[in-house]
Protein backbone atom coordinates (compact mmCIF):
# COMPACT_ATOMS: atom_id res chain seq x y z
CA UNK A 1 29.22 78.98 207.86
CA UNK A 2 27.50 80.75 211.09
CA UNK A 3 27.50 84.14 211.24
CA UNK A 4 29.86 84.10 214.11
CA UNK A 5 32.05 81.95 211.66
CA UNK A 6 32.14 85.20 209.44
CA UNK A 7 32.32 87.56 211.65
CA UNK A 8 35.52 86.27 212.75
CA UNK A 9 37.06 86.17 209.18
CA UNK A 10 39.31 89.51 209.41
CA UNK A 11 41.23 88.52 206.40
CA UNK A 12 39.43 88.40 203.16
CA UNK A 13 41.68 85.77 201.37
CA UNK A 14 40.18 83.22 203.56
CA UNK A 15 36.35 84.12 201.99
CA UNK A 16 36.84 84.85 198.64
CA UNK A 17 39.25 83.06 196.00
CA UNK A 18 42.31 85.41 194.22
CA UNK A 19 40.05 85.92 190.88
CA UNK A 20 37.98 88.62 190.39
CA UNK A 21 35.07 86.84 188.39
CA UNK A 22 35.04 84.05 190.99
CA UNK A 23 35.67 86.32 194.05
CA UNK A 24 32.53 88.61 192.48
CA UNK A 25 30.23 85.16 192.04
CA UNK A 26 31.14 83.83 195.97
CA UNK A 27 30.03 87.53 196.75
CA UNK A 28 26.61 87.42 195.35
CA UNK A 29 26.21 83.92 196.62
CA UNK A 30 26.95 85.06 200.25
CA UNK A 31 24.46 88.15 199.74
CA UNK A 32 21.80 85.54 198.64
CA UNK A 33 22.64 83.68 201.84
CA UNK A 34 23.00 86.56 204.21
CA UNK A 35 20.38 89.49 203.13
CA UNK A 36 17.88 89.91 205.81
CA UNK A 37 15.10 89.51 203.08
CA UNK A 38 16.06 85.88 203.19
CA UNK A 39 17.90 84.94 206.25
CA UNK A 40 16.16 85.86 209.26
CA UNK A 41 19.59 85.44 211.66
CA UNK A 42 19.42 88.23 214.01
CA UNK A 43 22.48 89.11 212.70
CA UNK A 44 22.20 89.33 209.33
CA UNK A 45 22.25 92.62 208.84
CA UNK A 46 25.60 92.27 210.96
CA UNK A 47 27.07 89.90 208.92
CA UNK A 48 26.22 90.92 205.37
CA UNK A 49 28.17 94.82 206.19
CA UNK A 50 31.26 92.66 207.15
CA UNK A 51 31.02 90.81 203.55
CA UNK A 52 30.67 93.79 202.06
CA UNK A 53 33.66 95.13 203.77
CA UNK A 54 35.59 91.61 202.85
CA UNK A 55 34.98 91.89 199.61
CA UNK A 56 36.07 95.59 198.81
CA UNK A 57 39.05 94.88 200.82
CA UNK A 58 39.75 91.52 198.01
CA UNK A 59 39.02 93.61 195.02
CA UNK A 60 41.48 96.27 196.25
CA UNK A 61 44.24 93.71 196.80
CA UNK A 62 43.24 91.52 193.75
CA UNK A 63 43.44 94.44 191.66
CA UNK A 64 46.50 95.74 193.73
CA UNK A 65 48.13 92.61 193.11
CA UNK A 66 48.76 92.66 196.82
CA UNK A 67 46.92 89.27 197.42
CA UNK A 68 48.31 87.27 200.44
CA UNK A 69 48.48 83.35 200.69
CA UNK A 70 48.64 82.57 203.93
CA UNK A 71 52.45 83.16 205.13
CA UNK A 72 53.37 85.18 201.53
CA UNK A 73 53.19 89.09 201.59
CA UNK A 74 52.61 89.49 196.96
CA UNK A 75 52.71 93.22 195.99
CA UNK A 76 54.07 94.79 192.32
CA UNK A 77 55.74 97.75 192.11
CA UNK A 78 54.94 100.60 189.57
CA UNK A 79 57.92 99.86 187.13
CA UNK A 80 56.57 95.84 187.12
CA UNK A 81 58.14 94.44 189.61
CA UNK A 82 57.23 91.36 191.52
CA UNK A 83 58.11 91.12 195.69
CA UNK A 84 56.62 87.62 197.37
CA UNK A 85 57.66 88.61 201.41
CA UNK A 86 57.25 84.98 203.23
CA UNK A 87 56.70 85.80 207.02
CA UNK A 88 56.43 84.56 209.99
CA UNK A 89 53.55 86.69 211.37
CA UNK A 90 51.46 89.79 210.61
CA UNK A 91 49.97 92.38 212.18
CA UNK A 92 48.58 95.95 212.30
CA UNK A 93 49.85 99.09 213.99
CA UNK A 94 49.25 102.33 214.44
CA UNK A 95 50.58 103.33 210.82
CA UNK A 96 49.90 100.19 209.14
CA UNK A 97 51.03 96.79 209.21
CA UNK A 98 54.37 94.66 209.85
CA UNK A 99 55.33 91.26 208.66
CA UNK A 100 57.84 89.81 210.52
CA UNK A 101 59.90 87.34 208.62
CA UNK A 102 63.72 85.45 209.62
CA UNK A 103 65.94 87.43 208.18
CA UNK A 104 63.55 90.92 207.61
CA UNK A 105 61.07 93.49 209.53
CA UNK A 106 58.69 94.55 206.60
CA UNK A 107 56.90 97.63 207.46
CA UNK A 108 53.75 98.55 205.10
CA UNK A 109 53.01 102.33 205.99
CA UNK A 110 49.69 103.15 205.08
CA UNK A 111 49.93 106.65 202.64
CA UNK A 112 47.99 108.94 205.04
CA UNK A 113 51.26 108.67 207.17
CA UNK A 114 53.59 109.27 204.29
CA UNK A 115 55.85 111.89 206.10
CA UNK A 116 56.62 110.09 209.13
CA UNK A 117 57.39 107.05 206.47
CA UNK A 118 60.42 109.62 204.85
CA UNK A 119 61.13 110.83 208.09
CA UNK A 120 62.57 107.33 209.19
CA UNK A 121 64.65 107.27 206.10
CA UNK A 122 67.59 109.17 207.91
CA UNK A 123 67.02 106.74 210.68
CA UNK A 124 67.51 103.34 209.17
CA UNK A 125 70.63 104.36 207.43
CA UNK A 126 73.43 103.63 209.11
CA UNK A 127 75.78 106.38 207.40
CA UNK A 128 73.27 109.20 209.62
CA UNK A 129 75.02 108.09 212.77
CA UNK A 130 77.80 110.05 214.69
CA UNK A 131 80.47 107.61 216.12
CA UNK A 132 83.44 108.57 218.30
CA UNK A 133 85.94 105.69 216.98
CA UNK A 134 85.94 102.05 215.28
CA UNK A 135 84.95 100.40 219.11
CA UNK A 136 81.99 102.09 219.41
CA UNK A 137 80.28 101.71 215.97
CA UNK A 138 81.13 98.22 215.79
CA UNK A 139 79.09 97.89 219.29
CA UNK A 140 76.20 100.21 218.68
CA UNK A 141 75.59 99.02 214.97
CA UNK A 142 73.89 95.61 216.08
CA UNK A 143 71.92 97.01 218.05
CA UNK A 144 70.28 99.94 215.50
CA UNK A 145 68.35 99.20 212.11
CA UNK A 146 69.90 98.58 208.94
CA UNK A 147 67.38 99.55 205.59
CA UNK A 148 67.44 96.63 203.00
CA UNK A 149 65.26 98.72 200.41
CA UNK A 150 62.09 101.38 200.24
CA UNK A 151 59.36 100.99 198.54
CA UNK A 152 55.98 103.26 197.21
CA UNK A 153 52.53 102.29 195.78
CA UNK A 154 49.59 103.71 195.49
CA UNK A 155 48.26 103.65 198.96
CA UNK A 156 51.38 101.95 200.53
CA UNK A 157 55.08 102.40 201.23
CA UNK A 158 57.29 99.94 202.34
CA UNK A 159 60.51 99.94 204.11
CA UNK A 160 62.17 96.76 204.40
CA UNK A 161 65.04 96.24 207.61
CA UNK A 162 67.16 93.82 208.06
CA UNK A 163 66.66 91.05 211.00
CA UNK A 164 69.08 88.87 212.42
CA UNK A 165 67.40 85.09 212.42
CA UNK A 166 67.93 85.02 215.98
CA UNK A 167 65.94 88.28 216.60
CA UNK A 168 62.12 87.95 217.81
CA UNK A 169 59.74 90.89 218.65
CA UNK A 170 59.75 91.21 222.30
CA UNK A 171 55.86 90.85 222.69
CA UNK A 172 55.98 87.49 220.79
CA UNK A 173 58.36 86.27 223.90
CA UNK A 174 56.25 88.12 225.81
CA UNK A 175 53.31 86.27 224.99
CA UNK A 176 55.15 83.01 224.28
CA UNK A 177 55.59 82.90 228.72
CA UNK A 178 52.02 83.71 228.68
CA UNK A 179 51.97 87.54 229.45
CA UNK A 180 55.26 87.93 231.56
CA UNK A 181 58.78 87.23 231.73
CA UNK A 182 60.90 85.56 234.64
CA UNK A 183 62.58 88.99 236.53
CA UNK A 184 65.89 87.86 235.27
CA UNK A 185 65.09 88.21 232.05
CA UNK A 186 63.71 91.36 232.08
CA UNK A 187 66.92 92.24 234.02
CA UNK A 188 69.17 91.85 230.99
CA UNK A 189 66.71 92.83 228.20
CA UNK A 190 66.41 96.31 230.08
CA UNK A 191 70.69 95.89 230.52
CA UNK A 192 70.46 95.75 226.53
CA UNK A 193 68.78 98.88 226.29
CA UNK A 194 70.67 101.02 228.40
CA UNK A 195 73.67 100.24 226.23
CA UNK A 196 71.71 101.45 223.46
CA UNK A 197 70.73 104.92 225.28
CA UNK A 198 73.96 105.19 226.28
CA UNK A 199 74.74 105.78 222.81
CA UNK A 200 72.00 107.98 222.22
CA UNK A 201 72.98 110.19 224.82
CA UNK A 202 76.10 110.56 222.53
CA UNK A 203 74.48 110.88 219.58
CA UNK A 204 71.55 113.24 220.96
CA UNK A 205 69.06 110.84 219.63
CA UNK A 206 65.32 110.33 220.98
CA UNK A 207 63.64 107.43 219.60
CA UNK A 208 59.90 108.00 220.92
CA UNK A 209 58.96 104.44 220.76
CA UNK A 210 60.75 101.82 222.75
CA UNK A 211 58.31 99.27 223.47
CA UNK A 212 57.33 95.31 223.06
CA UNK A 213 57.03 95.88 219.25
CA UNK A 214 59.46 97.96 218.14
CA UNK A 215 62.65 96.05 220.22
CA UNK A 216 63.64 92.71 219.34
CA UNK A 217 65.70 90.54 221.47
CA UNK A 218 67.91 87.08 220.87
CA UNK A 219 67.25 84.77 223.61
CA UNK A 220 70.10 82.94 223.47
CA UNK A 221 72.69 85.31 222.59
CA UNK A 222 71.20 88.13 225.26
CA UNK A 223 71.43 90.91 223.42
CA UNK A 224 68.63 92.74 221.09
CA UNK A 225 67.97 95.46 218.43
CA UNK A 226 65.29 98.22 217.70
CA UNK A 227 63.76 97.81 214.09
CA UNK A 228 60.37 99.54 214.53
CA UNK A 229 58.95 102.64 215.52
CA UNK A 230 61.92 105.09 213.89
CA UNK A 231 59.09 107.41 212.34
CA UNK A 232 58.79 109.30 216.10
CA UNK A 233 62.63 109.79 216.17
CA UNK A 234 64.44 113.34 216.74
CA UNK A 235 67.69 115.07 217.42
CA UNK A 236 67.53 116.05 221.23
CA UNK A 237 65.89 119.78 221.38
CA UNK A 238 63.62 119.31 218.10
CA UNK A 239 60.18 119.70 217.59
CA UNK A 240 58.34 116.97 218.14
CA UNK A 241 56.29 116.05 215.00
CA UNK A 242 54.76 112.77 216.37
CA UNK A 243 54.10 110.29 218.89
CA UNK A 244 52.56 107.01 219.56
CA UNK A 245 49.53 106.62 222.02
CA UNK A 246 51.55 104.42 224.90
CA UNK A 247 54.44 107.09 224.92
CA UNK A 248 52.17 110.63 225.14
CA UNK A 249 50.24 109.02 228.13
CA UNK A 250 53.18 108.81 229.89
CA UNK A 251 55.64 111.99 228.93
CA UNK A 252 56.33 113.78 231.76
CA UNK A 253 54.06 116.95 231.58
CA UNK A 254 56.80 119.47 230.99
CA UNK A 255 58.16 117.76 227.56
CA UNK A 256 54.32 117.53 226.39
CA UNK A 257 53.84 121.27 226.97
CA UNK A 258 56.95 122.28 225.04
CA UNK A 259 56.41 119.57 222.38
CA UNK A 260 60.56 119.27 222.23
CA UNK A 261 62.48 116.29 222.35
CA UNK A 262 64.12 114.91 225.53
CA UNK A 263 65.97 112.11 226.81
CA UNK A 264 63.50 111.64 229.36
CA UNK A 265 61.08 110.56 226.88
CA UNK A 266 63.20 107.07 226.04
CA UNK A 267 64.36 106.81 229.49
CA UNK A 268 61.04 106.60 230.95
CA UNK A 269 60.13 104.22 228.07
CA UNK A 270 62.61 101.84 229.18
CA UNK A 271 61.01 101.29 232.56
CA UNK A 272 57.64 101.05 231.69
CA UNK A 273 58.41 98.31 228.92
CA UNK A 274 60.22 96.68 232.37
CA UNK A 275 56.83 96.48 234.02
CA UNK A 276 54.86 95.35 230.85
CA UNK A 277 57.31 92.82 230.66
CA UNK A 278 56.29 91.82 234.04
CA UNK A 279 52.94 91.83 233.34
CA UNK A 280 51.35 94.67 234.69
CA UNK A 281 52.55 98.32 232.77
CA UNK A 282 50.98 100.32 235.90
CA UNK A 283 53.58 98.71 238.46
CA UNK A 284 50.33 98.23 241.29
CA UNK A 285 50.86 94.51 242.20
CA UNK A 286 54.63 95.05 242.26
CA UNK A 287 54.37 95.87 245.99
CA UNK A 288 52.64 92.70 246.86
CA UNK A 289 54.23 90.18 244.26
CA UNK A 290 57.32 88.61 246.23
CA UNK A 291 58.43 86.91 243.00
CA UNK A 292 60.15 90.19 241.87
CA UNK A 293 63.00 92.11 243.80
CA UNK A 294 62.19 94.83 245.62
CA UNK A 295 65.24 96.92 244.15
CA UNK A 296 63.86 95.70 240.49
CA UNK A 297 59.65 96.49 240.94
CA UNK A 298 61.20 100.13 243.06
CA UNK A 299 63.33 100.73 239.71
CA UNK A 300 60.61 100.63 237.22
CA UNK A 301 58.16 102.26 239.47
CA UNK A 302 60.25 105.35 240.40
CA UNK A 303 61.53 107.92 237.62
CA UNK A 304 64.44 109.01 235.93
CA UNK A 305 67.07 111.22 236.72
CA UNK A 306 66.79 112.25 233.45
CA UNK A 307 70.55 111.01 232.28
CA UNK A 308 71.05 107.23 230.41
CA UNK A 309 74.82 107.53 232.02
CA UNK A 310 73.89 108.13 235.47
CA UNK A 311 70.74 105.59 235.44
CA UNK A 312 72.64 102.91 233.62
CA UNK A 313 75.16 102.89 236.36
CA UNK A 314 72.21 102.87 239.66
CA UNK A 315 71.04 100.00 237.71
CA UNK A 316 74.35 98.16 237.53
CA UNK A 317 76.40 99.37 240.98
CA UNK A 318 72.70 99.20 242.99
CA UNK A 319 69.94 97.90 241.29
CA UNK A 320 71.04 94.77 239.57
CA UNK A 321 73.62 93.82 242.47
CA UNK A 322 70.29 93.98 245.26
CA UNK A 323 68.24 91.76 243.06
CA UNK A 324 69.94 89.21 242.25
CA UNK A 325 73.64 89.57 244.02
CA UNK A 326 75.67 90.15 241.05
CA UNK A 327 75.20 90.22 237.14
CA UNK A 328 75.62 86.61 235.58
CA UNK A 329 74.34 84.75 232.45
CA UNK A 330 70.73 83.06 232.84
CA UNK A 331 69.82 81.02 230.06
CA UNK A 332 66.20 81.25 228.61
CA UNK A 333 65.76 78.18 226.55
CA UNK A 334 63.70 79.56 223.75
CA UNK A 335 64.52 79.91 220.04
CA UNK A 336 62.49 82.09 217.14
CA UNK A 337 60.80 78.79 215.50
CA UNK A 338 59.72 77.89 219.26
CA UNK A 339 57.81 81.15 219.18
CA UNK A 340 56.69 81.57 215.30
CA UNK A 341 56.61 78.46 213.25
CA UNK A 342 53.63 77.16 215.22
CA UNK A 343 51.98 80.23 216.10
């Protein structure tokens, strides 16, 4: 191998084999190979830190028993048992890392972040929710997370939600239309999430992290969920305890003074995931692009009036009505093994 053919090995189950003794010998072999006394690659030096990293990174999972074959999340549990997690993709965040799988979201929280792990536990259970009759909780429940199991290791913990097969991450569409969607399809995905803060404007609820990771949609069914990101949430009026990068750099600069939590903070969320779905998060090209309605690009540009009720219904009376005459069905012809299987 190059060094450019290591350096772009970020996973070490692709260097080094799932035994320690043989794992230890390919080590020393690549040392041989790589150490500057011997190879005189420019480099070298380069490469040979990123082995070392590679293989402290396999003896911890080997050891760990959290080796991964390509598409299978392995990790044991402290009381000896076994969990094999096949998945569809993943990925690091900001806490951690996700696997995304059909039917579950599998978030591994790294233990540094343990309290914001325990505070999503009143989050992801369904029982923590206020309803005001039957109706509503059987049309807010699809669209909130539901907690299969937790999980704690040693330097993990795990919480496991539930995932409708249908569901897909919204930056995997995203990125499956090469960076942006059609306007009409940002048009009902941001529909989708007004019913949802709708609700939370009920249930005086600020989630903190509405974005292209944390909010899956079903393409063909047009309707979504949010799995991810319930760490940040808060009762309206609490302390904020924590926030994301993406949502700080744009709270409006009274709510980052007093640190409390405000509507505002989801509600401005919502339009700026509108313009990254469009392909540009600042909004700067949405004055020249003619391929989006000028009611729409105005919409996600301008900013709230600070209540889900009284946006939601601009946005259906006015917005949606100057964009594209009317609200109707637009089918996007996409399904989740279109987006994952060959990824």
């Amino acid at each position: 191998m190059t060094a450019a053919d290591i350096l772009a090995i970020k996973e070490p189950e692709r260097l080094f084999s799932s035994d320690l003794g043989t794992a230890r010998r390919e080590f020393h072999s690549l040392v041989m190979d790589w150490h500057p006394d011997h190879n005189p690659d420019l480099e070298a030096n380069v490469v040979l830190a990123h082995i070392n990293q590679l293989y402290r990174e396999a003896c911890k999972r080997i050891l760990e028993g959290t080796w991964r074959v390509h598409g299978t999340l392995t990790f044991h549990t402290d009381d000896n048992k076994t969990y094999r997690i096949r998945h569809y993709i993943m990925f690091p965040f900001e806490l951690g890392e996700v696997a995304i799988s059909k039917r579950i979201v599998t978030y591994l929280v790294d233990e540094a972040y343990k309290d914001l792990f325990e505070e999503s536990f009143r989050w992801t259970d369904s029982r923590s929710y206020p309803y005001a009759n039957d109706k509503m909780k059987i049309e807010v429940e699809r669209y909130l997370p539901k907690r299969a199991k937790i999980l704690c290791l040693k330097d993990r913990n795990i919480i496991i939600i539930e995932k409708s097969p249908g569901l897909v991450r919204l930056r995997d569409l995203v990125e499956y239309f090469d960076g942006r969607l059609d306007p009409k399809h940002v048009a009902w995905i941001i529909s989708s999430i007004y019913n949802l803060l709708c609700y939370f404007d009920f249930a005086k609820v600020i989630h903190g992290d509405i974005s292209l990771d944390t909010y899956f949609v079903n393409p063909e069914k047009h309707n979504g969920a949010l799995l991810g990101g319930w760490w940040y949430a808060r009762q309206e009026g609490e302390r904020l305890i924590a926030l994301p990068a993406r949502t700080v750099d744009n709270l409006p600069l009274d709510i980052w003074a007093g640190k409390k939590a405000d509507k505002r903070i989801d509600l401005s969320l919502v339009r700026l995931l509108g313009r990254e779905m469009l392909g540009d998060a600042s909004g700067a090209s949405f004055r020249t692009d003619r391929s989006i309605p000028q009611s729409l690009s105005e919409w996600l540009i301008y900013g709230t009036s600070g209540s889900a009720l009284k946006d939601y219904e601009i946005w259906q009376k006015v917005v949606i009505p100057a964009a594209f005459g009317g609200r109707y069905f637009t089918k996007l012809d996409v399904k989740p093994e279109d987006i994952y299987v060959n990824r």
